[in-house]
Protein backbone atom coordinates (compact mmCIF):
# COMPACT_ATOMS: atom_id res chain seq x y z
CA UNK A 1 -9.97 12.91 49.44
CA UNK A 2 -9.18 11.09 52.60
CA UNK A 3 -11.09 11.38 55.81
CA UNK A 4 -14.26 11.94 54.37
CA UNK A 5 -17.13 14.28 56.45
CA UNK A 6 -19.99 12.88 54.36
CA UNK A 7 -20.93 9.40 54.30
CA UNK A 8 -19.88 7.86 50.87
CA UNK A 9 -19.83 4.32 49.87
CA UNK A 10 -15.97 3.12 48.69
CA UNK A 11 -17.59 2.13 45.34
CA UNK A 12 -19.42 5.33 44.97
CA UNK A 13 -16.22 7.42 45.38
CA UNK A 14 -14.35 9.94 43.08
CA UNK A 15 -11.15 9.65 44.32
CA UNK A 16 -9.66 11.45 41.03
CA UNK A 17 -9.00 15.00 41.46
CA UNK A 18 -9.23 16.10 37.67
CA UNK A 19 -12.73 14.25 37.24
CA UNK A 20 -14.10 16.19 40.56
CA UNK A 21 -12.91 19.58 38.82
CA UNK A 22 -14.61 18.49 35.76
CA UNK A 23 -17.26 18.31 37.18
CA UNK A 24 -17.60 21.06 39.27
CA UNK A 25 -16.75 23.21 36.36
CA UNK A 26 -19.71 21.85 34.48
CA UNK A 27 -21.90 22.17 37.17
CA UNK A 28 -20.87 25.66 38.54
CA UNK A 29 -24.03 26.94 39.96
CA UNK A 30 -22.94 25.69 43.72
CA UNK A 31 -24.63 26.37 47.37
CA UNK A 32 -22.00 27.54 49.87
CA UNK A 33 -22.88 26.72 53.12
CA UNK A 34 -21.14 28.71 56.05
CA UNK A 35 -21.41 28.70 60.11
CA UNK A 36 -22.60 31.48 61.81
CA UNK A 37 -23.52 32.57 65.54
CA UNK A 38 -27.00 31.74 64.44
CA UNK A 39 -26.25 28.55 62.80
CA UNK A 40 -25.80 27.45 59.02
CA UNK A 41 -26.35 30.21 56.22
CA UNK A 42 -26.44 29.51 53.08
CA UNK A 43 -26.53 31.11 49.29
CA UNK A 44 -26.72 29.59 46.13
CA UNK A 45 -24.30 31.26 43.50
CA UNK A 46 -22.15 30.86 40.45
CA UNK A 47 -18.63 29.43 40.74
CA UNK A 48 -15.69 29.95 39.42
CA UNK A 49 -13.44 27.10 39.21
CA UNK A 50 -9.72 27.98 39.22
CA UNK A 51 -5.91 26.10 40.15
CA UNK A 52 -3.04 28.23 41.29
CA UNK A 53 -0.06 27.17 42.20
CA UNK A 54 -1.78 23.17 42.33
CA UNK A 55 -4.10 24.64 44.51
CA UNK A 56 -8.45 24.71 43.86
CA UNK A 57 -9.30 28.14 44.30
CA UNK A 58 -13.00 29.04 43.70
CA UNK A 59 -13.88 32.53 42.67
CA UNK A 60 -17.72 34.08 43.08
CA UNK A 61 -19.72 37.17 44.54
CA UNK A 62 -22.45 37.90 46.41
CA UNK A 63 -25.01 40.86 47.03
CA UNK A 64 -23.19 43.23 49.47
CA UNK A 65 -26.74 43.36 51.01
CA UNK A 66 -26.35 39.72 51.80
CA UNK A 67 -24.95 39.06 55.13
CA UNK A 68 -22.99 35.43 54.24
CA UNK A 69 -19.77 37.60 52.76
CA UNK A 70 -19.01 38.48 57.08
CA UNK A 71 -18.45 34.61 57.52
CA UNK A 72 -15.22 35.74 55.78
CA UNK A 73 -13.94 38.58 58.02
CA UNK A 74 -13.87 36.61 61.66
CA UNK A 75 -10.77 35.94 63.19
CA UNK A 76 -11.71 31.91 63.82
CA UNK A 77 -13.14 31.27 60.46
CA UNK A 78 -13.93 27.50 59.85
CA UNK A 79 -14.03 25.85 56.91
CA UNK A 80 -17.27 26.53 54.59
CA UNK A 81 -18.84 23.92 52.44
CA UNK A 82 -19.34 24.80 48.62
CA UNK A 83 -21.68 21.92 47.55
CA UNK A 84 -21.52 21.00 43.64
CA UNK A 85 -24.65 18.66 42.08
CA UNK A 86 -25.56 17.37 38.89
CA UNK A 87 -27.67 15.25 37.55
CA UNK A 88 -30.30 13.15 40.01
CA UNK A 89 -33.01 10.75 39.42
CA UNK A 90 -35.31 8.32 40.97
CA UNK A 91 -34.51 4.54 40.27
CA UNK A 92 -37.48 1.98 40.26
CA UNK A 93 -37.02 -1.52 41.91
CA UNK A 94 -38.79 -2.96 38.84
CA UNK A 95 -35.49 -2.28 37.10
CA UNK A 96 -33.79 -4.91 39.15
CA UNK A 97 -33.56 -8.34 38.13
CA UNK A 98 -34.91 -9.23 41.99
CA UNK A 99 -38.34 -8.42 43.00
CA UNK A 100 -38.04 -7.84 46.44
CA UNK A 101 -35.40 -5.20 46.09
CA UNK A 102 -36.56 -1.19 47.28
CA UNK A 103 -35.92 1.80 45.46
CA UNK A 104 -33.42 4.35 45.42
CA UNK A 105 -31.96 7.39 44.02
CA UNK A 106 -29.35 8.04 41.86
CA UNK A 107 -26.86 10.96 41.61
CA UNK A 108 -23.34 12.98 41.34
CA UNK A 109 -21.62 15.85 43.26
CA UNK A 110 -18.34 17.27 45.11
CA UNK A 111 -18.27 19.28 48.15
CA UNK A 112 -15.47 21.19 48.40
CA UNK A 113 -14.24 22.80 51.97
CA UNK A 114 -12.20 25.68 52.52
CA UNK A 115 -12.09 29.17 54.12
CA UNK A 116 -12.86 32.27 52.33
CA UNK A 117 -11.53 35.46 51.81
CA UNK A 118 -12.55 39.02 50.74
CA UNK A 119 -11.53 40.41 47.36
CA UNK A 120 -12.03 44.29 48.10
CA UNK A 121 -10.01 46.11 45.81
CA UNK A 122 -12.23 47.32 42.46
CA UNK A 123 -8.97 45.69 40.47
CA UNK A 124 -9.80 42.57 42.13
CA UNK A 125 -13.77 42.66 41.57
CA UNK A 126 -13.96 43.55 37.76
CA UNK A 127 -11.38 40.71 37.04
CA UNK A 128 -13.85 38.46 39.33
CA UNK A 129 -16.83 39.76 37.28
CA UNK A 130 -14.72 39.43 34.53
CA UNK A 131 -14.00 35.37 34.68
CA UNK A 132 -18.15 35.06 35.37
CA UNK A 133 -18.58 37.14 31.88
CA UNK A 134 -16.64 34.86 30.43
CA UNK A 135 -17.66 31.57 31.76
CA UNK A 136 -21.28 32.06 31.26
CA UNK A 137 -22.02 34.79 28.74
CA UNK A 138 -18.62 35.96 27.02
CA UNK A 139 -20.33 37.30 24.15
CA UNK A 140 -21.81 40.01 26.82
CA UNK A 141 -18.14 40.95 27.70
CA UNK A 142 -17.37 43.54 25.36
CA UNK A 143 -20.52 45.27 26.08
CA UNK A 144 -19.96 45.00 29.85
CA UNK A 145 -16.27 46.52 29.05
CA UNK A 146 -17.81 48.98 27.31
CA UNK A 147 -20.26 50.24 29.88
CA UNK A 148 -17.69 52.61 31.19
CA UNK A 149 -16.00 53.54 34.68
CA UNK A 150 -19.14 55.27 36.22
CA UNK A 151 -21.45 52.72 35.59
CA UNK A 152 -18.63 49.85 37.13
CA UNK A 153 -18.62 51.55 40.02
CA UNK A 154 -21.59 51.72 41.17
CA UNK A 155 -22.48 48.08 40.00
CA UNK A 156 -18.83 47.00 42.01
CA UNK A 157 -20.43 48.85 45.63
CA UNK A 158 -23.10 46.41 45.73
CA UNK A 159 -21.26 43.35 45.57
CA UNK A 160 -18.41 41.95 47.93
CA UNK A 161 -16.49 39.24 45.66
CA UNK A 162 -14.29 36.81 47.36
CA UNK A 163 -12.58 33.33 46.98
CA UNK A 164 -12.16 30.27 48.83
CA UNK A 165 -8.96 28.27 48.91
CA UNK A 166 -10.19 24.64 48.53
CA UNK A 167 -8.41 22.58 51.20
CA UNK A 168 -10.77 19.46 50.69
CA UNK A 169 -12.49 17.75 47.69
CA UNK A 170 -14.93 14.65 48.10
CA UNK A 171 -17.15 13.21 45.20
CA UNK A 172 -19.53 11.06 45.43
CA UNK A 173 -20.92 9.55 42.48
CA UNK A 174 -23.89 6.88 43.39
CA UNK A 175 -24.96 5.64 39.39
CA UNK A 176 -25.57 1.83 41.03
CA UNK A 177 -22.37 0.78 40.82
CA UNK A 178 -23.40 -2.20 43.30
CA UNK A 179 -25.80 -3.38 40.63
CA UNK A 180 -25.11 -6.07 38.28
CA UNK A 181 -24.54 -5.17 34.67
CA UNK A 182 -28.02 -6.09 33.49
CA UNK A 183 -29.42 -3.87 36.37
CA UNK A 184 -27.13 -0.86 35.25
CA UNK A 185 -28.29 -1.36 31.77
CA UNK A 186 -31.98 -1.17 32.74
CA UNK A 187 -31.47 1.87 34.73
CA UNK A 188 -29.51 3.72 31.54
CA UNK A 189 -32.30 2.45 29.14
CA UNK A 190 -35.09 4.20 31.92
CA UNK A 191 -33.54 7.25 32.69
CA UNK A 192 -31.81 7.84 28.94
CA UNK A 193 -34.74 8.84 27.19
CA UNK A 194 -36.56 10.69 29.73
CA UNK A 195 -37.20 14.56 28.51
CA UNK A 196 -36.03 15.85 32.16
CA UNK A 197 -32.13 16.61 31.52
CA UNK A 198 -31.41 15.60 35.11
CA UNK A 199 -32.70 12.30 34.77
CA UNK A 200 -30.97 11.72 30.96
CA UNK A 201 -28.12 13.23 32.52
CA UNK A 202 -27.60 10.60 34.99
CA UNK A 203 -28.05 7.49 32.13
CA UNK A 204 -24.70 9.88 30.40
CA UNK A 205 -22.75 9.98 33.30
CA UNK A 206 -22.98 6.13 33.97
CA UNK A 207 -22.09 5.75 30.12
CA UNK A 208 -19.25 7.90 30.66
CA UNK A 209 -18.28 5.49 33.98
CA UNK A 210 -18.31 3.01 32.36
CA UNK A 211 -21.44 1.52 34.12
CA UNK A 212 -23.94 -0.78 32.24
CA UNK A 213 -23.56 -2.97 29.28
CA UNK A 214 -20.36 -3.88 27.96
């Protein structure tokens, strides 16, 4: 995760490669952000998070109707950005042990680079619909199976599924790790028992850092 193309803070770093996959995996509901003659394009889309070989290979696909899937056919394709986030929140200056301090915000993700490619054989689409199934409604996957070759096919012509070889991973993690102890430990007794999951979620990940109390 060396030579870094977004600005992150040593201390708010994920420099472990199993904890950004973690990560990503439970937060698989990514944007992917390509170039294009026209400038950046963008979709927001559910991720498969695979290895082969040691390699991060990410698995997903998109409405053939949507244009993004042509970043993958050029001859000079550039890296694309697949942008993993979890939990955010706002953090109050009162929770810092000096007044005149300002406020921030707290919050996790990975971005993950790599160039794309098209999966266009049926085979290779129904095993790609096949790992979404199964990641985020498996019990669905015998009925899907079930739905027969007719109804596949015309499902499979309006989606192009592809996967990008990951050939970058950064993480950035920013849960105050600059604070003192005491200020950590007011920001996980704020956020922990607020009712929005993205603001609870950030007072678990800290816990799970290691951040706060000891």
């Amino acid at each position: 995760m060396n030579g870094t193309i977004v600005y992150i803070p040593e201390f708010n770093r994920v420099e472990d490669r199993e904890t950004a996959l973690a990560f990503m995996r439970a937060n698989p509901f990514a944007i992917l952000v390509s170039n294009t003659d026209d400038g950046p394009f963008a979709t927001h889309l559910p991720v498969v998070v695979a290895e082969r070989d040691g390699n991060v290979i990410l698995r997903a696909h998109a409405a053939q109707a949507n244009p993004h899937w042509k970043v993958f056919e050029q001859e000079q394709q550039v890296d694309s950005l697949v942008i993993f986030h979890g939990p955010h929140a706002y953090i109050s200056p009162a929770l810092y042990e000096l007044r005149e301090s300002v406020p921030t915000w707290n919050y996790a993700t990975v971005h993950a680079y790599g160039r794309g490619k098209i999966l266009s054989s049926d085979d290779d689409k129904q095993q790609v619909l096949a790992e979404l199934i199964a990641q985020f409604d498996a019990s669905y996957l015998d009925q899907w199976k079930s739905l027969g070759d007719q109804y596949h096919s015309r499902m499979l012509n309006h989606i192009v599924a592809f996967e990008i070889a990951v050939s970058r991973l950064e993480g950035k993690f920013k849960l105050s790790q600059n604070r003192t102890r005491t200020e950590q430990e007011n920001v996980i007794q704020a956020l922990g028992t607020s009712a929005d999951s993205a603001v609870s979620g950030v007072a678990q990940l800290m816990r799970q850092r290691g951040l706060g109390a000891k």
